[in-house]
Structures are given as structure tokens and as C-alpha cells.
Protein backbone atom coordinates (compact mmCIF):
# COMPACT_ATOMS: atom_id res chain seq x y z
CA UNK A 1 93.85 -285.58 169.73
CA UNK A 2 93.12 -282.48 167.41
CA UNK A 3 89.82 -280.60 167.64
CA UNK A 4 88.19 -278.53 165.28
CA UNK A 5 89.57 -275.15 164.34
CA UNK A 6 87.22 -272.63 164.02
CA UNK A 7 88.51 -269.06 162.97
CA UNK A 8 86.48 -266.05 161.77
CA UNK A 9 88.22 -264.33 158.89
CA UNK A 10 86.89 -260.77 157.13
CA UNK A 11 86.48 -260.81 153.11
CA UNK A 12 89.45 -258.81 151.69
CA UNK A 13 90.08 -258.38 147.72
CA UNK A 14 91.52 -261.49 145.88
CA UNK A 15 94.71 -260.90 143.09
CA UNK A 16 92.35 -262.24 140.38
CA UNK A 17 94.87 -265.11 139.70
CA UNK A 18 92.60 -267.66 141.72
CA UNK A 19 90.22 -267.67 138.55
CA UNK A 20 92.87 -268.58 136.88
CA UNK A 21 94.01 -271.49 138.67
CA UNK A 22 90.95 -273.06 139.06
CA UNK A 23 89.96 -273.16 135.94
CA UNK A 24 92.98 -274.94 134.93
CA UNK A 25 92.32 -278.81 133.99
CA UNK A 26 94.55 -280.51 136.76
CA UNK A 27 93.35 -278.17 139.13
CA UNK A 28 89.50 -278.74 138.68
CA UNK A 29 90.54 -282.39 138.32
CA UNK A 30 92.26 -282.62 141.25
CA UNK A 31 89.32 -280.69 143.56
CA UNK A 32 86.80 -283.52 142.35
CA UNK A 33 88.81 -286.09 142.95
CA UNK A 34 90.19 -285.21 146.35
CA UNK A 35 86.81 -283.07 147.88
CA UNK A 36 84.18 -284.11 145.40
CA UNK A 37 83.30 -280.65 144.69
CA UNK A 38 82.54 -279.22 141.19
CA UNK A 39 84.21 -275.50 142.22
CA UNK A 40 83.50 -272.01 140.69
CA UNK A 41 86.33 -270.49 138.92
CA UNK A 42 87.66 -268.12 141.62
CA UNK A 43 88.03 -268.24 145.33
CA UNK A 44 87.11 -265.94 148.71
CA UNK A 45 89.85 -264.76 150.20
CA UNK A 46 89.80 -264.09 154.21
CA UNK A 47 92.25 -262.27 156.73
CA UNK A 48 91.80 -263.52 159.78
CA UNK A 49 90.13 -261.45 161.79
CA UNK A 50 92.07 -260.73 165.21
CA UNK A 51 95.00 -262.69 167.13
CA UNK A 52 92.77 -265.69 168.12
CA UNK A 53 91.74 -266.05 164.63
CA UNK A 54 95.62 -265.92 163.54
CA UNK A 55 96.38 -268.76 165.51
CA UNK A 56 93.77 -270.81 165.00
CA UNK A 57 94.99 -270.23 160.92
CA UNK A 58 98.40 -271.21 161.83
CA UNK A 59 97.20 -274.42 163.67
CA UNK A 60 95.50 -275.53 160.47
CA UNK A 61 98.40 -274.62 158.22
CA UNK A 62 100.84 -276.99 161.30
CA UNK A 63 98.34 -280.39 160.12
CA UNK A 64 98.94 -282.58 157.32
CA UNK A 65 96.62 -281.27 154.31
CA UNK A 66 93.62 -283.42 153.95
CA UNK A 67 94.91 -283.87 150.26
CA UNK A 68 97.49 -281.67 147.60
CA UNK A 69 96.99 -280.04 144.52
CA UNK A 70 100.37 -281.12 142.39
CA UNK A 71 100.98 -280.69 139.13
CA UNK A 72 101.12 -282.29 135.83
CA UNK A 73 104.01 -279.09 134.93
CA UNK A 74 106.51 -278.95 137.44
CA UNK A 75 106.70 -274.70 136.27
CA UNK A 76 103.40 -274.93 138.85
CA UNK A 77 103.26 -274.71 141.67
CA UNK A 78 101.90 -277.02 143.88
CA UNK A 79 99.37 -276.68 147.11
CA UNK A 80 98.06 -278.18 150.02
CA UNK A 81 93.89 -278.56 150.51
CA UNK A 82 91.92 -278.70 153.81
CA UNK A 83 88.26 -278.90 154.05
CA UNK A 84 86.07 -276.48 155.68
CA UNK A 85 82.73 -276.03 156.35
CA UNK A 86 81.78 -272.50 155.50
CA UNK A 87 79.27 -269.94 157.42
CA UNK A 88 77.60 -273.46 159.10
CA UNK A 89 75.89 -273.56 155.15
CA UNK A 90 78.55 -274.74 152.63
CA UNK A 91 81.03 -276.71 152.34
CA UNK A 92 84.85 -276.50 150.71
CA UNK A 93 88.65 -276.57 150.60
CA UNK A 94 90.89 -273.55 151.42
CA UNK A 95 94.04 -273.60 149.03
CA UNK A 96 97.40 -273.04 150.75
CA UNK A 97 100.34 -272.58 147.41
CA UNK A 98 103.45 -273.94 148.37
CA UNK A 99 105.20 -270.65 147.04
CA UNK A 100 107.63 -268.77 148.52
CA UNK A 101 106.32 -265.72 149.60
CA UNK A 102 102.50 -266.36 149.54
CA UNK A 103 100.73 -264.52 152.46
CA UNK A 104 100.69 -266.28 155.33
CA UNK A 105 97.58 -264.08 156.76
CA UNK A 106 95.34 -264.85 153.41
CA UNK A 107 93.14 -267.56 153.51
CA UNK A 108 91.66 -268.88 150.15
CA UNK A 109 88.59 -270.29 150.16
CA UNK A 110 86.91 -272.65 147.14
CA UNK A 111 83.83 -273.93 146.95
CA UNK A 112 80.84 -275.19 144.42
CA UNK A 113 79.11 -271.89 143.86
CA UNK A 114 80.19 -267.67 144.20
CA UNK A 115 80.41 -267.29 147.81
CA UNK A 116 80.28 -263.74 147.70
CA UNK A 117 77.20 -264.00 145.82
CA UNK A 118 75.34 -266.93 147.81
CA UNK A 119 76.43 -265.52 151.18
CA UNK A 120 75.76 -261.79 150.28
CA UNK A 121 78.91 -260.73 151.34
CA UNK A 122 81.05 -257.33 151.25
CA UNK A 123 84.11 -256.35 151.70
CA UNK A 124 84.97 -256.26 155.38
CA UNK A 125 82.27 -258.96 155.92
CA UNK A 126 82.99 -261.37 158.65
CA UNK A 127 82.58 -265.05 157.77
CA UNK A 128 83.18 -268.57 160.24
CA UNK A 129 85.16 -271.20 158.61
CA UNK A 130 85.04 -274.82 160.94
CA UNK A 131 87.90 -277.39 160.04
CA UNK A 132 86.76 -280.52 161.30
CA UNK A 133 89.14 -282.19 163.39
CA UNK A 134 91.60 -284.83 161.87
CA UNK A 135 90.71 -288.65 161.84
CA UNK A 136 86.93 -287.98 162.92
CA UNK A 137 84.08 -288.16 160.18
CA UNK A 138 83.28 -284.26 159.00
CA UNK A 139 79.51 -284.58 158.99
CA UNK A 140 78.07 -285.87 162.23
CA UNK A 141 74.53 -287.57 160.71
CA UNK A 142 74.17 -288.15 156.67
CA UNK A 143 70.27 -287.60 155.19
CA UNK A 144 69.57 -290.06 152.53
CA UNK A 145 67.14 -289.41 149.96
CA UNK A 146 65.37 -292.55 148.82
CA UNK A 147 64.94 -292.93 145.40
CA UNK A 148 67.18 -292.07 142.91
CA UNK A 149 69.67 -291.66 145.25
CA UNK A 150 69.70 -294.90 147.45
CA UNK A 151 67.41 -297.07 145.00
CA UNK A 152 66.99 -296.13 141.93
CA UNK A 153 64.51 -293.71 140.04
CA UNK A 154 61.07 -295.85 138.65
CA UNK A 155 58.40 -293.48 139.62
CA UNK A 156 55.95 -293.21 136.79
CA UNK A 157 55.92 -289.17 136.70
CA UNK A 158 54.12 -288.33 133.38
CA UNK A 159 50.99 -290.84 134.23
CA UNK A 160 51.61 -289.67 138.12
CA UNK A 161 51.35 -285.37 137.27
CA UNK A 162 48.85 -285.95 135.04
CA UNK A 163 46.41 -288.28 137.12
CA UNK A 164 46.97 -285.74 140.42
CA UNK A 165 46.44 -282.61 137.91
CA UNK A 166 42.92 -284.02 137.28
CA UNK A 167 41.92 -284.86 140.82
CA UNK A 168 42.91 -281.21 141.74
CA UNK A 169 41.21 -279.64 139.14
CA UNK A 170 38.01 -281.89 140.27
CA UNK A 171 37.88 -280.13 143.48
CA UNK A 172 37.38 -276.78 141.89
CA UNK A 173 41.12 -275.92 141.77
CA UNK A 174 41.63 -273.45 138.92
CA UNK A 175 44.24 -275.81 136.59
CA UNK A 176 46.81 -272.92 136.08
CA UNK A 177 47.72 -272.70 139.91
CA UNK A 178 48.96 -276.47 139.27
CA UNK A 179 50.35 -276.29 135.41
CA UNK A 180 53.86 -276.08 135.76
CA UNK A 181 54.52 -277.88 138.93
CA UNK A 182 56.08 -281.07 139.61
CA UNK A 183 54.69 -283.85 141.45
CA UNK A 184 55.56 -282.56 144.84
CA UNK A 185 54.19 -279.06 144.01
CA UNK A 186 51.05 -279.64 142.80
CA UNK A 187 50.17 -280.81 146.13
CA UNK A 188 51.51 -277.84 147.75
CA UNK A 189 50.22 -275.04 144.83
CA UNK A 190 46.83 -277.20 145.31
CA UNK A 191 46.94 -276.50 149.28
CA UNK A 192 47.77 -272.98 148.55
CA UNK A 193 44.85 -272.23 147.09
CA UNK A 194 42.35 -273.76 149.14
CA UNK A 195 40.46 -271.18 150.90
CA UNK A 196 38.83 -273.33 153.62
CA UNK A 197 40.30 -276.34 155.78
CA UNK A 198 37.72 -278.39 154.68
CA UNK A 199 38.42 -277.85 150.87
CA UNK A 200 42.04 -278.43 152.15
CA UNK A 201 41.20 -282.27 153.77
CA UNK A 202 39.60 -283.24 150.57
CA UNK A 203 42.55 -282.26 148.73
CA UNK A 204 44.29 -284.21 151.11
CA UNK A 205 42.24 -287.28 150.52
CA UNK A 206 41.80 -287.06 147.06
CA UNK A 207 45.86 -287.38 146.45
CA UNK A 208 46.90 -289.42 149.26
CA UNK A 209 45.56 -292.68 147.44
CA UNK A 210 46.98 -291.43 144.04
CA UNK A 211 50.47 -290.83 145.29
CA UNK A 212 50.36 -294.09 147.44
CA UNK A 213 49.24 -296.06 144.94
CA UNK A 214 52.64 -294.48 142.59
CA UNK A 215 54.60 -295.00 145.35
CA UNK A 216 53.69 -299.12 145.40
CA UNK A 217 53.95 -299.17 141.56
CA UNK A 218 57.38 -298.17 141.71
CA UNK A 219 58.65 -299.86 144.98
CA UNK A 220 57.75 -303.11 142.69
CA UNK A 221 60.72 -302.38 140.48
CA UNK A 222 63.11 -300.28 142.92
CA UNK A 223 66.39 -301.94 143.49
CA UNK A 224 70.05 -300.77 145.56
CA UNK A 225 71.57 -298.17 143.72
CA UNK A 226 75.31 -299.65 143.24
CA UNK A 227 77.13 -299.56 146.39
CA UNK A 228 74.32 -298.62 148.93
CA UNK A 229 74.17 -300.97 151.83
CA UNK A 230 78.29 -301.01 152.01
CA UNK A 231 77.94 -296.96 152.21
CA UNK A 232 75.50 -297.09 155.13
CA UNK A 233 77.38 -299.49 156.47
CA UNK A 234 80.92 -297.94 156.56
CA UNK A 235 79.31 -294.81 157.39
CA UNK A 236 77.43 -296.52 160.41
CA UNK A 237 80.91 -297.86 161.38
CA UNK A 238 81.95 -294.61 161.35
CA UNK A 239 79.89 -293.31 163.84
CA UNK A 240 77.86 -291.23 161.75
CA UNK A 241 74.06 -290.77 162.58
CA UNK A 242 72.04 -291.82 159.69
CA UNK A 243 68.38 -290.60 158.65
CA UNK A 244 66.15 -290.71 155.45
CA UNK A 245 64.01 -288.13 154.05
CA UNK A 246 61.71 -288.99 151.24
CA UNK A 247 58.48 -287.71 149.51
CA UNK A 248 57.93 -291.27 149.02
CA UNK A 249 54.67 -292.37 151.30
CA UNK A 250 55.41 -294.40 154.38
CA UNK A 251 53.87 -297.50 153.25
CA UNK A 252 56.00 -297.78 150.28
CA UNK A 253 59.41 -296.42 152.41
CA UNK A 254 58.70 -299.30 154.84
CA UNK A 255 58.06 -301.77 152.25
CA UNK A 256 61.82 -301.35 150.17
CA UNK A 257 63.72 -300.15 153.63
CA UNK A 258 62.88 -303.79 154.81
CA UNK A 259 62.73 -305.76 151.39
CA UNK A 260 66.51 -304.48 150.70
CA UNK A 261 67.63 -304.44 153.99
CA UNK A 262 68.38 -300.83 154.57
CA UNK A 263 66.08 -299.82 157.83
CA UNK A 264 69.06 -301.65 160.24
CA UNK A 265 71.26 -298.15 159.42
CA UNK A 266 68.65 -295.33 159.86
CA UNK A 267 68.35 -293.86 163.26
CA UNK A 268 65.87 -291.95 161.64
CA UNK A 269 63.11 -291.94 158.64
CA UNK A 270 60.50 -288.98 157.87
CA UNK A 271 58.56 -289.33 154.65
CA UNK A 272 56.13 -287.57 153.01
CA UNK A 273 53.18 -288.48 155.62
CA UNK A 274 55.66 -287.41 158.49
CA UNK A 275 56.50 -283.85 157.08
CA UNK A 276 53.90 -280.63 156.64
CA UNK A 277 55.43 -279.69 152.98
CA UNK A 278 57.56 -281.84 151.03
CA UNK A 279 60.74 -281.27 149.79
CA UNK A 280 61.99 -278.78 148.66
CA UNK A 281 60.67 -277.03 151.56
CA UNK A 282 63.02 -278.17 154.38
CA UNK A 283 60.59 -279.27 157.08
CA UNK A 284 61.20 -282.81 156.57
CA UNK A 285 64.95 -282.59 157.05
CA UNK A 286 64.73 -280.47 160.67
CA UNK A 287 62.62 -283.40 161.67
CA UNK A 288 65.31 -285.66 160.99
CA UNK A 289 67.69 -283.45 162.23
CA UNK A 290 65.82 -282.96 165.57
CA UNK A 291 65.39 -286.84 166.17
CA UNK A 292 69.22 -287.26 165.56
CA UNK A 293 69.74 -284.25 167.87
CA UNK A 294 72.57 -283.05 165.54
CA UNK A 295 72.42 -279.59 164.29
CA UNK A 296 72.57 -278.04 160.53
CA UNK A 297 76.07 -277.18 159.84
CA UNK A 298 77.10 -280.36 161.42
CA UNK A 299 74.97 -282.46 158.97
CA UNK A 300 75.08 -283.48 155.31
CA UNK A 301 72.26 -283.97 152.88
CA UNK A 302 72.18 -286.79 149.80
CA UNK A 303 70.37 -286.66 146.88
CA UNK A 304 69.46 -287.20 143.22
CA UNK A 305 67.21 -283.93 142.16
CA UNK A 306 66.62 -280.22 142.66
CA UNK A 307 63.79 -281.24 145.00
CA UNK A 308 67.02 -282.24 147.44
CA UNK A 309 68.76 -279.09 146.50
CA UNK A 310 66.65 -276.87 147.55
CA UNK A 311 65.16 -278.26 150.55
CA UNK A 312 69.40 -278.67 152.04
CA UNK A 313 69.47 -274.98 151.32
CA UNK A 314 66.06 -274.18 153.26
CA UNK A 315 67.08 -276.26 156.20
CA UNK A 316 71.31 -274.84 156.07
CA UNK A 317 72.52 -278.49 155.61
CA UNK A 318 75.60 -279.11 153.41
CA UNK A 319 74.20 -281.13 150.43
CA UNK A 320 75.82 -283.64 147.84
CA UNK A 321 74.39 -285.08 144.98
CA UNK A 322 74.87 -288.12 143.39
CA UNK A 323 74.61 -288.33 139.50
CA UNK A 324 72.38 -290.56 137.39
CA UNK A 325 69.39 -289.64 139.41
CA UNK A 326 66.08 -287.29 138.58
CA UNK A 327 67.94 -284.18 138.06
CA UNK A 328 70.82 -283.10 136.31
CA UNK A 329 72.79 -280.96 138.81
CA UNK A 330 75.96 -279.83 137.22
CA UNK A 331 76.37 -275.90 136.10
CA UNK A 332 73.90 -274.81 138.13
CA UNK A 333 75.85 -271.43 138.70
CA UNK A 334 75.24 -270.10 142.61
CA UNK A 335 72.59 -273.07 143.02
CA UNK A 336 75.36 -276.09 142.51
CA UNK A 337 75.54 -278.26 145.65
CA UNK A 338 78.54 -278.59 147.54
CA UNK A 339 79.70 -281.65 145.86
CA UNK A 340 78.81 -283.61 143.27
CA UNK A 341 79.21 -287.57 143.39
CA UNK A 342 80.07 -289.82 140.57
CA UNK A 343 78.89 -292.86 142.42
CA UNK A 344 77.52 -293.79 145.60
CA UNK A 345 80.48 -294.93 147.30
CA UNK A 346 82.23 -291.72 146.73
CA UNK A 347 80.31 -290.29 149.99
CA UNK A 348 82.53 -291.96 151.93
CA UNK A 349 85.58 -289.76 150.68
CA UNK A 350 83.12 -287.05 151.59
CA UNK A 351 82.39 -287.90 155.17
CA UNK A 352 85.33 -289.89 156.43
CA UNK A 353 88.82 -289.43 156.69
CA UNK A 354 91.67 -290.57 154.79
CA UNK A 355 92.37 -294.27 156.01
């Protein structure tokens, strides 16, 4: 059975065609369909690094391509895609063109955002691509977010930020530390600014009750998000690990987990009275992580909003988004998630591998 290939490759200078190419319709069409990745006009190119990394490039090159890039105009030319996980942060395709004479020692890299710029890299710069073996899922666990993403959105936000803006500014909060945060960051801004642990328990216990009783408002009217249970379930079948991470409140997690049906699949659930900070900060995904014992790179975050953006990329996981959610996450420039799903069910084209 194939393994993963892992190769180290050094950033070299690119014939400014790539831009090009991906920008071209079929091309862009083609990358969302096959890899579910919105990709930035241009790709990294990488030499592999020494003789070990050479033949590790020519084993990938010897497998079947997880997809190809063919076009509508025959003048093209065509090219063969494999997936890659890149620097154990993002995730991609490198582009082999079936053209006579393309370098057999460059190694093009596209993903959803400027590499160059999200990696800081140089010229000369070293940087680990992983191709995950044939026939095995890529990702070995999958973090759900809750709603919007596996149920979908109802939380009452305006009445919500404006009811836990007052509380704050009743415990002597000044209101501008709080004005133009979100309902996970006024929490957080409000902590901030405490200056004494007791001030910081009766912030505590001042929103717990407002964001619980939010949380039970909404979990009235949540319902499955099309396509839901079958994705945990052909993911389970899979052999992925499965986990949730939500700023929703535990009572109102375990509530619609058991109502719909979904707690059977999750090896794993931290919500916002599990985790120190909610998301975006990452802490509640390396708790999930750590109870799936399955580290960063090897993982893959899902979610609706720039709340699950942000806390992938402060915990190093790969992240996806689904769209019709909280957030609009297209065009994001350097801060675009790896891919970008249509639907639910497209995970699965994601994470598993061709049938």
C-alpha cells in the first residue's frame, strides 16, 4: 500500500505564467470542483531540495493524479492535480502540465491564499509539502462547528450584543472596550479589562445566564443543515475521528446533539464552558485535538464564520468553510480558508478519496 510522501522543496522564482492560468475560467472551475479550494491567481514554485526530496517528487508524479485539469480548448494544455498539505498549516494541489518539456524538478504549488505572503517566505526558503497516501482519508479527525455549519444559524445576535453590552457596562466596564466586538468578544474585551479576579467572576456570572439563556432560544428553532448526519456518518465510516467545537453553552450543545441525533459521531465535544477563550482564539480546538490524540496538520477544521477562521489559523489546523452560514468568506485575500464548500456534503470530496 502507498504511504505518504513527504518532500521538502526550497522556493525558487515562478515564470509568471501560473497567474495566468489560474485565473483562467476552466481552470478556477476545475480547482473548486475537484479540491474545493477558491485559489489565488498564481502559484509557489519549489525545487526539491536534495536527492531524497527528488525521489520522493518522482514517486508522487509515478501515482494516478487525485484529479486533472483538461480543457474546454484543446490549444491548452492539460494537467494532472494532487493534494498536499502545506508547511503542516494549509492545504492545496500542486499542478503537474502535461507539456513536453515542463521541468521535471519544479513543483507548483496552489492554494486559497499568497503563500509567500501567509508563510513569510523568501527565496531559498525551505518549505514541507505531505501527500497523503492514496485510498486513505487526508485529514485524520474533522472539527465541526455547530451552528451555522452543522445546524443552522438562529442565534438572536442584535438583542444578544446588546443585552451582554449592558450587563458589562453595569459592572463598571468602560462601554468603548466592548463597542465594536462581537458576541464572543465582548466577553473576552470585558475579561481584559478587569483588573481584579473578583471583578473577573462577576463578569463571569453576569453573562453566563445571558448567553445560556440565547443559546436555549435558538436551540428551539435549530434544525440539520442539509446533508449533516449522512456527512458524519460517511466520514465516521471512514475512519475519521470526529469532534465539535462551539461557543454555544453546553446545555444547549447537549440539548440539539441528542434531539437531532448527532452526539453518536463525536469522539469529542468542547464548548464554550469547556474552553478558557472562545473562538477565535484556538484553545478550544487543541482541546479537541488533544482528546482525539491527533495532531494539527493532520486535522481539518469546519465552519460557517470568521470566528472559525481565525481560531483554525491560531491552532495550525487546515480549515474549510461551508457557505450560507454567519460569515461571508469568499475574497478574503491572504485570510481565505483552504477551501470553500458549496454544501455540506461536499466535505466528503475534501476528506475522502475518490471511490
Amino acid at each position: 500500500m502507498d504511504a505518504d510522501v513527504r518532500l521538502t522543496g526550497t522556493v525558487r522564482a515562478g515564470c509568471r505564467e501560473a497567474a495566468g492560468f489560474v485565473r483562467l475560467d476552466w481552470v478556477t472551475g476545475q480547482l473548486r470542483a475537484g479540491a474545493r479550494i477558491d485559489p489565488f491567481p498564481g502559484t509557489l514554485n519549489l525545487h526539491p531540495a536534495g536527492p531524497a526530496d527528488r525521489a520522493a517528487w518522482a514517486a508522487v508524479r509515478a501515482r494516478t493524479p487525485d484529479f486533472r485539469l483538461v480543457p474546454p480548448d484543446p490549444a491548452f494544455c492539460s494537467a494532472d492535480a494532487y493534494r498536499v498539505r502545506i508547511g503542516g498549516v494549509f492545504a492545496g494541489v500542486v499542478v503537474v502540465p502535461r507539456v513536453a518539456g515542463h521541468p521535471e524538478d519544479v513543483v507548483e504549488v496552489v492554494a486559497g491564499m499568497g503563500l509567500r505572503g501567509a508563510l513569510d517566505l523568501a527565496q531559498g526558503d525551505a518549505l514541507e509539502l505531505l501527500f497523503p497516501a492514496p485510498g486513505n482519508p487526508r485529514h485524520r479527525a474533522v472539527l465541526f462547528d455547530l451552528e451555522g455549519t452543522l445546524v443552522d444559524f438562529q442565534w438572536d445576535l442584535e438583542r444578544a450584543e446588546a443585552d451582554l453590552r449592558r450587563a458589562v457596562t453595569a459592572l463598571g466596564i468602560p462601554p468603548d472596550r466592548v463597542a465594536a466586538q462581537n458576541y464572543a468578544g465582548i466577553r473576552q474585551r470585558a475579561l481584559e479589562a478587569a483588573g481584579s479576579g473578583a471583578l473577573r467572576q462577576r463578569i463571569e456570572a453576569a453573562l453566563r445566564p445571558i448567553y445560556d439563556r440565547y443559546d436555549l432560544d435558538a436551540e428551539q428553532r435549530w434544525s440539520l443543515r442539509p446533508g449533516a448526519r449522512d456527512t458524519l456518518a460517511g466520514l465516521s465510516r471512514a475512519g475519521c475521528r470526529l469532534a465539535l467545537v462551539t461557543n454555544i453553552g453546553r446545555a444547549g450543545t447537549d440539548r440539539v446533539l441528542g434531539r437531532l441525533g448527532l452526539d453518536q459521531h463525536l469522539a469529542a465535544v468542547v464548548t464554550r464552558d469547556d474552553a478558557p477563550h472562545l473562538k477565535p482564539a484556538g484553545h478550544g480546538l487543541e482541546m479537541a485535538l488533544d482528546r482525539l490524540g491527533c495532531p494539527a496538520d493532520e486535522a481539518l477544521m469546519v465552519g460557517d464564520s470568521l470566528a472559525d477562521l481565525g481560531a483554525a489559523r491560531a491552532a495550525g489546523v487546515p480549515v474549510a468553510v461551508v457557505s450560507g452560514g454567519e460569515s461571508v468568506l469568499r475574497g478574503l485575500g491572504p485570510h481565505r480558508p483552504d477551501f470553500v464548500l458549496d454544501t455540506l456534503p461536499d466535505l466528503l470530496t475534501v476528506v475522502l478519496p475518490p471511490a
